[in-house]
PDB file of N, CA and C in Angstrom:
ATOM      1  N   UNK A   1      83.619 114.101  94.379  1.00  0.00           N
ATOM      2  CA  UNK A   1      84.122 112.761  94.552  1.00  0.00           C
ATOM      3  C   UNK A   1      85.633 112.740  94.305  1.00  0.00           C
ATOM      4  N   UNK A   2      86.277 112.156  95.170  1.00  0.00           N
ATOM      5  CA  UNK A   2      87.775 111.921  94.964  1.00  0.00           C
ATOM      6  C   UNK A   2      88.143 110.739  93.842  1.00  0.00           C
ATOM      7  N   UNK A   3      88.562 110.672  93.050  1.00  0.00           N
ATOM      8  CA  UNK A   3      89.828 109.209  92.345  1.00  0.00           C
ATOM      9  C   UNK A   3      91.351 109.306  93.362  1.00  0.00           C
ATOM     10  N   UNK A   4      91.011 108.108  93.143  1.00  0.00           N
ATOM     11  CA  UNK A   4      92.684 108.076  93.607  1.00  0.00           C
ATOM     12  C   UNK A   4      93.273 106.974  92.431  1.00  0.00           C
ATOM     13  N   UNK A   5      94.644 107.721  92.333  1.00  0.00           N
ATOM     14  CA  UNK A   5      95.412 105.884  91.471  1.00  0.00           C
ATOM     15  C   UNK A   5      96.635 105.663  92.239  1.00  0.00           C
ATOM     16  N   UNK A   6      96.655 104.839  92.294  1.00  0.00           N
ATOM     17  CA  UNK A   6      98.116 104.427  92.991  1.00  0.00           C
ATOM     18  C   UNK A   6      99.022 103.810  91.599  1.00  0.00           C
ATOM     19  N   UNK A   7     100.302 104.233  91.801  1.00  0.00           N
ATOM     20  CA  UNK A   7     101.024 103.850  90.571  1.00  0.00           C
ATOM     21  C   UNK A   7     102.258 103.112  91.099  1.00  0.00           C
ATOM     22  N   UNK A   8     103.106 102.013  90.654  1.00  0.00           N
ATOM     23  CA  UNK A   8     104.182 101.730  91.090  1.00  0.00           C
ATOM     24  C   UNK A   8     105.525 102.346  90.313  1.00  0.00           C
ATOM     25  N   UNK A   9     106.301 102.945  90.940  1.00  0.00           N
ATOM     26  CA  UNK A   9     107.346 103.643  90.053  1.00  0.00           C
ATOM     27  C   UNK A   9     109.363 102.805  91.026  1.00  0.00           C
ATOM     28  N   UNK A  10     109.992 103.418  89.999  1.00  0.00           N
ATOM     29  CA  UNK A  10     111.038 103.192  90.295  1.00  0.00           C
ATOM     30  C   UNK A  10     111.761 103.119  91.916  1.00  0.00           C
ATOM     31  N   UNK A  11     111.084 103.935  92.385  1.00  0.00           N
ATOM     32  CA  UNK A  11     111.365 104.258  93.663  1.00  0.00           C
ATOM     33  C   UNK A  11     110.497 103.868  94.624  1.00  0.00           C
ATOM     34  N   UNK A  12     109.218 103.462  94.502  1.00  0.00           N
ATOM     35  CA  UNK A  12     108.216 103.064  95.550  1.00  0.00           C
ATOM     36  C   UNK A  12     106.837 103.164  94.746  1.00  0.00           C
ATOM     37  N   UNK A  13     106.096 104.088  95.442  1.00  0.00           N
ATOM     38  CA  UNK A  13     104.538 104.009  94.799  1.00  0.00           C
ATOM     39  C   UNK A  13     104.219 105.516  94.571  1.00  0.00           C
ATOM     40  N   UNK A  14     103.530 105.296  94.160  1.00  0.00           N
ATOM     41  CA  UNK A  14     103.066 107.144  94.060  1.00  0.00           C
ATOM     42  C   UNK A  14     101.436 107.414  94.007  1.00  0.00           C
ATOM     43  N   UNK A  15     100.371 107.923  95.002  1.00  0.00           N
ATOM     44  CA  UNK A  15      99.056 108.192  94.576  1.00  0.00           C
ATOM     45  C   UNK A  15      98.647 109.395  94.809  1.00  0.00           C
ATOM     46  N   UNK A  16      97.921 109.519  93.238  1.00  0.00           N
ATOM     47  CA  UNK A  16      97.479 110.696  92.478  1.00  0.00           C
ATOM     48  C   UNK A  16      96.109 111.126  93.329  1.00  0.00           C
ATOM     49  N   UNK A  17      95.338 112.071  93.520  1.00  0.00           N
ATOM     50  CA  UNK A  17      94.458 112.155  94.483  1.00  0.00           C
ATOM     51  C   UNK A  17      93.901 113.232  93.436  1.00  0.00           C
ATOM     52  N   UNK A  18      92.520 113.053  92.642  1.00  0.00           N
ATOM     53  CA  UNK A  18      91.855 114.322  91.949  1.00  0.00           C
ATOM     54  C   UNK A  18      90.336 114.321  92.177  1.00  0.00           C
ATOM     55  N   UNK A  19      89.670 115.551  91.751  1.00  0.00           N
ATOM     56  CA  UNK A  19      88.657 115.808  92.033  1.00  0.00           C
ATOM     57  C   UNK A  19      88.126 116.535  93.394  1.00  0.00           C
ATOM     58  N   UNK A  20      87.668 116.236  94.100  1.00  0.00           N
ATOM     59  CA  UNK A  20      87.145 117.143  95.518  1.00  0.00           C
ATOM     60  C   UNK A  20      87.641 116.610  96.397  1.00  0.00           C
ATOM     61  N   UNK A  21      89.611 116.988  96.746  1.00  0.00           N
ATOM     62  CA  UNK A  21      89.889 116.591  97.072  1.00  0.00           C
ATOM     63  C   UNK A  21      90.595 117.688  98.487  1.00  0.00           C
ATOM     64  N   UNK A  22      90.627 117.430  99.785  1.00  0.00           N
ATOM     65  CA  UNK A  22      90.555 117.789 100.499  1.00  0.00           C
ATOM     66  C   UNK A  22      92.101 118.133 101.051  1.00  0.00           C
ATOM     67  N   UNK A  23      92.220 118.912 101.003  1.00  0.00           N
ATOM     68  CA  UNK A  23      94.533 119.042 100.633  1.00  0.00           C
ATOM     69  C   UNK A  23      94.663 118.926 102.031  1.00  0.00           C
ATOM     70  N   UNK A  24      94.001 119.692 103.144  1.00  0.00           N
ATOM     71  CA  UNK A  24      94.407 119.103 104.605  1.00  0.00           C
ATOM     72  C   UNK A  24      94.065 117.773 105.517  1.00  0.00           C
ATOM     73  N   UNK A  25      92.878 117.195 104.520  1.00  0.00           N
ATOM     74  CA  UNK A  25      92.804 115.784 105.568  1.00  0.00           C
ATOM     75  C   UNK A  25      94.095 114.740 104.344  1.00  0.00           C
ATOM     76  N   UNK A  26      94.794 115.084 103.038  1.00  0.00           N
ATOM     77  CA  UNK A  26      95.456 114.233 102.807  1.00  0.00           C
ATOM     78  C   UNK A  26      96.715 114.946 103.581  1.00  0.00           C
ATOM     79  N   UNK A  27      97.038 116.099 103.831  1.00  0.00           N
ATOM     80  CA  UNK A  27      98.272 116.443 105.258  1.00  0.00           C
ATOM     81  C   UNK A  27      98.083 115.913 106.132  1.00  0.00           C
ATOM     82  N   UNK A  28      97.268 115.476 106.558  1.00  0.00           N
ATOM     83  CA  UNK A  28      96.727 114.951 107.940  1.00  0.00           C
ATOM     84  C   UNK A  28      96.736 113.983 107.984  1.00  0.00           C
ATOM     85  N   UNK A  29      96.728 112.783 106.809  1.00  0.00           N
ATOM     86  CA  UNK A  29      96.820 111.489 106.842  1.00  0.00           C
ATOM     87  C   UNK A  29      98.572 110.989 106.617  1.00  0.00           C
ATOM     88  N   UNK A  30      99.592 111.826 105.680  1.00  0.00           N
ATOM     89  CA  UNK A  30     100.057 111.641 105.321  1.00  0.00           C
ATOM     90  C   UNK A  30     101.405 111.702 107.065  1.00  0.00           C
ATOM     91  N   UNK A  31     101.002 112.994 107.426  1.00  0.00           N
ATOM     92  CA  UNK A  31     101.250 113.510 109.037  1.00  0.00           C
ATOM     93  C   UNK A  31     101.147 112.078 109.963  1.00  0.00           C
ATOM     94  N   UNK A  32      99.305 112.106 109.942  1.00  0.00           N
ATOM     95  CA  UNK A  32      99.793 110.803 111.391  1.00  0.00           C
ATOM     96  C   UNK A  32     100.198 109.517 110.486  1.00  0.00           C
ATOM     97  N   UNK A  33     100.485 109.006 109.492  1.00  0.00           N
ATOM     98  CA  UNK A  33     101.204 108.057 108.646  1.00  0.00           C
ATOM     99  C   UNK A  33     102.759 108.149 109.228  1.00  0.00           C
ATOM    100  N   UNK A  34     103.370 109.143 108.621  1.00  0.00           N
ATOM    101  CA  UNK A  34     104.434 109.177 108.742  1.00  0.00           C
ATOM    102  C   UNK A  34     105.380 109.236 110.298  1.00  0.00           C
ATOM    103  N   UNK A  35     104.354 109.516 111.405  1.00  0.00           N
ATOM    104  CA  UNK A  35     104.529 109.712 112.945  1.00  0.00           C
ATOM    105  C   UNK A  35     104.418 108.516 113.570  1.00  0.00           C
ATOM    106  N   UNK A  36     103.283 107.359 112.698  1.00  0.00           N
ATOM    107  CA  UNK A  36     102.819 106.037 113.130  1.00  0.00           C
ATOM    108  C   UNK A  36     101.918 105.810 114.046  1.00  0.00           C
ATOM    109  N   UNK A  37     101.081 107.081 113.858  1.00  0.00           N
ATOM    110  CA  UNK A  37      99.543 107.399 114.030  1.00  0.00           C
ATOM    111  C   UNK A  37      98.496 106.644 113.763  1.00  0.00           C
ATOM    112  N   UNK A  38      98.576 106.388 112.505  1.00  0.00           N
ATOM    113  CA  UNK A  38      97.599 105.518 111.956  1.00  0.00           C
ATOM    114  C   UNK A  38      97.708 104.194 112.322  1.00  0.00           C
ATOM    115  N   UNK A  39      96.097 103.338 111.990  1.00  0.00           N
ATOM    116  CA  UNK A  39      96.054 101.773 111.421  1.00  0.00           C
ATOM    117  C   UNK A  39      95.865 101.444 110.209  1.00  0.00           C
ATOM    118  N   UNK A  40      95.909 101.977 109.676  1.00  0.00           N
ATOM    119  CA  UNK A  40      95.101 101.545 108.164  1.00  0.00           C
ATOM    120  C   UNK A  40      96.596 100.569 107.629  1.00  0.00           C
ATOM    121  N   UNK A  41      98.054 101.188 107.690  1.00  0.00           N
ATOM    122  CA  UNK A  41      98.642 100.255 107.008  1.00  0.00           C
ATOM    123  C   UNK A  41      99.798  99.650 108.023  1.00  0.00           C
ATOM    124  N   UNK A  42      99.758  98.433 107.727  1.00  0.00           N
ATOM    125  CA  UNK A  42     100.498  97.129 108.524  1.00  0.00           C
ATOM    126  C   UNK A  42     101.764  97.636 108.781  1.00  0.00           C
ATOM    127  N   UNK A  43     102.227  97.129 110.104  1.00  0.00           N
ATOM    128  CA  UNK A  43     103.409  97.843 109.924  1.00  0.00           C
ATOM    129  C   UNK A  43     104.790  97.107 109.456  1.00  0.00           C
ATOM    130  N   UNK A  44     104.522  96.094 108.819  1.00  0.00           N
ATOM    131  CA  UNK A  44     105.622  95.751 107.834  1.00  0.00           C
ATOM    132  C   UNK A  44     105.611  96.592 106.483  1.00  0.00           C
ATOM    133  N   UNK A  45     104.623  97.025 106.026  1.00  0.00           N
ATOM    134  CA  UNK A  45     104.959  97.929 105.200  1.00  0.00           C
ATOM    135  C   UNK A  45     105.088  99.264 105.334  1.00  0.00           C
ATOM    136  N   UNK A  46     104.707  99.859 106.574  1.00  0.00           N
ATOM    137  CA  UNK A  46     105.311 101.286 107.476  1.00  0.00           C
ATOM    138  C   UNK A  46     106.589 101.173 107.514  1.00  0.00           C
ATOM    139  N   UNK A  47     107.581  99.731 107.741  1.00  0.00           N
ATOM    140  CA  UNK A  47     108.780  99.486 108.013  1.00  0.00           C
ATOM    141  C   UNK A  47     109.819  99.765 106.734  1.00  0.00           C
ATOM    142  N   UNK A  48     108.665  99.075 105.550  1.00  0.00           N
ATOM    143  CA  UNK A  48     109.673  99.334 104.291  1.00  0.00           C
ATOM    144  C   UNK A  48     109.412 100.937 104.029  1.00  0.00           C
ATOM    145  N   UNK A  49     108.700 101.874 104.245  1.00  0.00           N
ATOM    146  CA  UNK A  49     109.347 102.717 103.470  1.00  0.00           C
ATOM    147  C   UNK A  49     109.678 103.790 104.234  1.00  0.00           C
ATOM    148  N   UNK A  50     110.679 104.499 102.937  1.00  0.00           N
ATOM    149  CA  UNK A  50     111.761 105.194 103.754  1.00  0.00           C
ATOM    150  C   UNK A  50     111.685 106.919 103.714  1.00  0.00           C
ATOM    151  N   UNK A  51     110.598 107.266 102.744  1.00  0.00           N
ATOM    152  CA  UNK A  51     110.391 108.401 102.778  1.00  0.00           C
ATOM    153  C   UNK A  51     108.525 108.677 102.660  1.00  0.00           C
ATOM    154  N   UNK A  52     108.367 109.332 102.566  1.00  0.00           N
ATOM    155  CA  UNK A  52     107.068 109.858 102.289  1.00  0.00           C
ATOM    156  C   UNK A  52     106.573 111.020 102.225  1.00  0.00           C
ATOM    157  N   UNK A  53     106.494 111.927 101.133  1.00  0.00           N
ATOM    158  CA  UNK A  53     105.701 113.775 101.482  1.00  0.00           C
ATOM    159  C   UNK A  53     104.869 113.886  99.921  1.00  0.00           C
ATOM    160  N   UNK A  54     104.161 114.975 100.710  1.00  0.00           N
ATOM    161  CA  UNK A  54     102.924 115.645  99.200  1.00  0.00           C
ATOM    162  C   UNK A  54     103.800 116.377  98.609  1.00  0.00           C
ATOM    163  N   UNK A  55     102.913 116.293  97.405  1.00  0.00           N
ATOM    164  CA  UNK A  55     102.935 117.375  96.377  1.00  0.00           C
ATOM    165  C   UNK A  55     101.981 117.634  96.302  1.00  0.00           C
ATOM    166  N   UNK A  56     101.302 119.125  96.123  1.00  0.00           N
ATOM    167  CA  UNK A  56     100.270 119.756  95.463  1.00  0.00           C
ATOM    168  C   UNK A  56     100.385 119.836  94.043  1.00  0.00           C
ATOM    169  N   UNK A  57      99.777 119.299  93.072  1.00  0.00           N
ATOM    170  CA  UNK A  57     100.337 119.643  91.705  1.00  0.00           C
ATOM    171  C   UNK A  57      99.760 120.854  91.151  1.00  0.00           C
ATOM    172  N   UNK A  58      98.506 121.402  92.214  1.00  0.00           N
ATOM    173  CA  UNK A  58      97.233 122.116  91.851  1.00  0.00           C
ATOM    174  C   UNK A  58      96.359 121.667  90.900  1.00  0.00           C
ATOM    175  N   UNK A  59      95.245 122.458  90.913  1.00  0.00           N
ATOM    176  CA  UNK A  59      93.800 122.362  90.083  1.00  0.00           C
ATOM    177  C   UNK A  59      93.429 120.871  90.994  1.00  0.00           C
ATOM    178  N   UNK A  60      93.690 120.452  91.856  1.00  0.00           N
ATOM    179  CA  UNK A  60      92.716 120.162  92.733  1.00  0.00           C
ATOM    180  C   UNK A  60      93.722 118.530  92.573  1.00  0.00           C
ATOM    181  N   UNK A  61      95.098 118.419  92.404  1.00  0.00           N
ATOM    182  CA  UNK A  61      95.464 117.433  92.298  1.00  0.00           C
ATOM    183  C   UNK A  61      96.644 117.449  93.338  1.00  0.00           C
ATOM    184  N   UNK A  62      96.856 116.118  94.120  1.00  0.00           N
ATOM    185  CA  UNK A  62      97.383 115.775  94.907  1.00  0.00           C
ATOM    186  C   UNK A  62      98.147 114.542  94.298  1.00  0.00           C
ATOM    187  N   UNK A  63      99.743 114.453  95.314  1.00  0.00           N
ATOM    188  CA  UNK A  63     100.149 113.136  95.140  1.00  0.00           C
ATOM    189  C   UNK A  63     101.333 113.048  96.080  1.00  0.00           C
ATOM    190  N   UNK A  64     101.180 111.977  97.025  1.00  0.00           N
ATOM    191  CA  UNK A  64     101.682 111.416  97.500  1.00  0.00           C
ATOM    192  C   UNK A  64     102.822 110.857  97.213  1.00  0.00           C
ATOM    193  N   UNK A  65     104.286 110.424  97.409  1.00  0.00           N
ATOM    194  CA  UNK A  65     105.459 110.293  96.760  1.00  0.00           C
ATOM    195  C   UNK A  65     105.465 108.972  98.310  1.00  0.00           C
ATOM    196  N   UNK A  66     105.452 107.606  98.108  1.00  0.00           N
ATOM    197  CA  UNK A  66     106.076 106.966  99.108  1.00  0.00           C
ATOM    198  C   UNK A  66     107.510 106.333  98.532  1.00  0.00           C
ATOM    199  N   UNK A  67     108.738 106.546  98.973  1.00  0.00           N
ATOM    200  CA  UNK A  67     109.863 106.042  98.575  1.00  0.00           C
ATOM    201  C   UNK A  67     110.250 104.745  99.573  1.00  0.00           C
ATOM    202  N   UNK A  68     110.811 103.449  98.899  1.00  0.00           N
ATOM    203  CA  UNK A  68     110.635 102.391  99.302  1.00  0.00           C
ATOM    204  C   UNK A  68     110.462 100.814  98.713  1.00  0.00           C
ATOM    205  N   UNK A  69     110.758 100.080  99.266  1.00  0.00           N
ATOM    206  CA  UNK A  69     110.589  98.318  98.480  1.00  0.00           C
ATOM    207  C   UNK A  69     109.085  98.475  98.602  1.00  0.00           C
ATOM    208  N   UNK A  70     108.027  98.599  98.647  1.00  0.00           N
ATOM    209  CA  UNK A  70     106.961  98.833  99.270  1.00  0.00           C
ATOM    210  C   UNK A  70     106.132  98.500  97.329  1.00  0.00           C
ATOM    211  N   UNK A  71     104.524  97.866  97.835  1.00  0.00           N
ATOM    212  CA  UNK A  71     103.913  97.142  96.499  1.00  0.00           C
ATOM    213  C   UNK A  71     102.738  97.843  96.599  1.00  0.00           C
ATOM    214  N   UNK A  72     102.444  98.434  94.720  1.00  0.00           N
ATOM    215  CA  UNK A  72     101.134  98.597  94.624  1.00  0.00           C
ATOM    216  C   UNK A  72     100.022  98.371  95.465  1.00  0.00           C
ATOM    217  N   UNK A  73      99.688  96.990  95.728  1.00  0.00           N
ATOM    218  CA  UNK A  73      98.856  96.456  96.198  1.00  0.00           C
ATOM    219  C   UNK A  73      98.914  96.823  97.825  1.00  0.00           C
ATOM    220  N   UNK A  74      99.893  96.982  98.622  1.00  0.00           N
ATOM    221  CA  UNK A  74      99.898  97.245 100.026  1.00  0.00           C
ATOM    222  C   UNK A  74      99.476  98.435  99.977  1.00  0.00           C
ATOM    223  N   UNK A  75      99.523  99.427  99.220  1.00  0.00           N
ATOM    224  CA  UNK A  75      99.054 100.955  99.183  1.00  0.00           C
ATOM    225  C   UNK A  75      97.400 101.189  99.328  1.00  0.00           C
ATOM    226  N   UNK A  76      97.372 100.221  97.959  1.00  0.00           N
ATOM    227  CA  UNK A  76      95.504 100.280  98.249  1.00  0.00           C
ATOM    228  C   UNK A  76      94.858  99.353  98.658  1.00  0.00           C
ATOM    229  N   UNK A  77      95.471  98.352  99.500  1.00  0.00           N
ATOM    230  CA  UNK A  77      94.883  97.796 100.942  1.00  0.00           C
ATOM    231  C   UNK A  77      94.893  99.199 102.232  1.00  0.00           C
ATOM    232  N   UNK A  78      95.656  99.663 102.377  1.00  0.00           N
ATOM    233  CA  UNK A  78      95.639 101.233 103.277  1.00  0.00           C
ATOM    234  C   UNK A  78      95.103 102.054 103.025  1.00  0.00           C
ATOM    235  N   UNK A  79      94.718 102.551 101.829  1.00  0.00           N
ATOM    236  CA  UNK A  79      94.036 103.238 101.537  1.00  0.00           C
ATOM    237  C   UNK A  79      92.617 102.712 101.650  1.00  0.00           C
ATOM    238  N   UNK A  80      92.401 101.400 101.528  1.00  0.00           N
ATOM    239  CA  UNK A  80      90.570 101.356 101.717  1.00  0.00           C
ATOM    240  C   UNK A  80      90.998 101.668 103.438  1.00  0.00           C
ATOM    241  N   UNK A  81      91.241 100.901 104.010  1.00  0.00           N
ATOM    242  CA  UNK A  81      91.120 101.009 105.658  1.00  0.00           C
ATOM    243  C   UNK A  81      91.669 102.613 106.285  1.00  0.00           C
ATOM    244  N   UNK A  82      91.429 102.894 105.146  1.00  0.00           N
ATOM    245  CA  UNK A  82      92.457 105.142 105.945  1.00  0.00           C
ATOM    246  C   UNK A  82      90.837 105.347 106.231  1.00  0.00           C
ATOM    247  N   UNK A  83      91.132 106.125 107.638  1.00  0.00           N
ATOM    248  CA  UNK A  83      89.836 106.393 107.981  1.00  0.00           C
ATOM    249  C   UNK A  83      89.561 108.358 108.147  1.00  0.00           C
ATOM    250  N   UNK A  84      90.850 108.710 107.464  1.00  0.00           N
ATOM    251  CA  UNK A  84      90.472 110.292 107.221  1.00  0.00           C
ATOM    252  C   UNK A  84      90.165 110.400 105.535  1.00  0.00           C
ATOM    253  N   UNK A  85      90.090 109.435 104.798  1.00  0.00           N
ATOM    254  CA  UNK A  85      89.483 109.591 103.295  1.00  0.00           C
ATOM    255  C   UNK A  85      88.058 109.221 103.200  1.00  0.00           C
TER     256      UNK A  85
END
């Protein structure tokens, strides 16, 4: 089973991805995200942000870095509607 947390930080949002977590479908989401592939998130908030890439932290932990005006809450509205998680 995956957790995810989404955190709000200085710079935008950040989500932590642990447990059985699948390192190429979150490349793959993060990929057609950043190309504007996806639906899952609106694209007023595709608009605010200005960066986005993984980190592997290892032992099975992932995290996402979105840089940006961009809100907690818009993250994990996209994240329920991501349809490669």
């Amino acid at each position: 089973m995956i957790q995810k947390t989404v955190n709000k930080t200085a710079q935008g949002v950040d989500i932590h991805f642990t447990g059985s977590v699948d390192k190429a479908k979150i490349f793959t989401m993060v990929e057609n995200c950043s190309h504007g592939k996806c639906d899952c998130m609106k694209e007023d908030t595709k608009r605010k942000i200005k960066e986005m890439h993984v980190e592997d932290l290892g032992d099975g932990e992932i995290k996402i870095v979105l840089t940006g005006d961009i809100e907690k809450q818009e993250i994990n509205e996209a994240i329920q509607r991501s349809k490669v998680l």
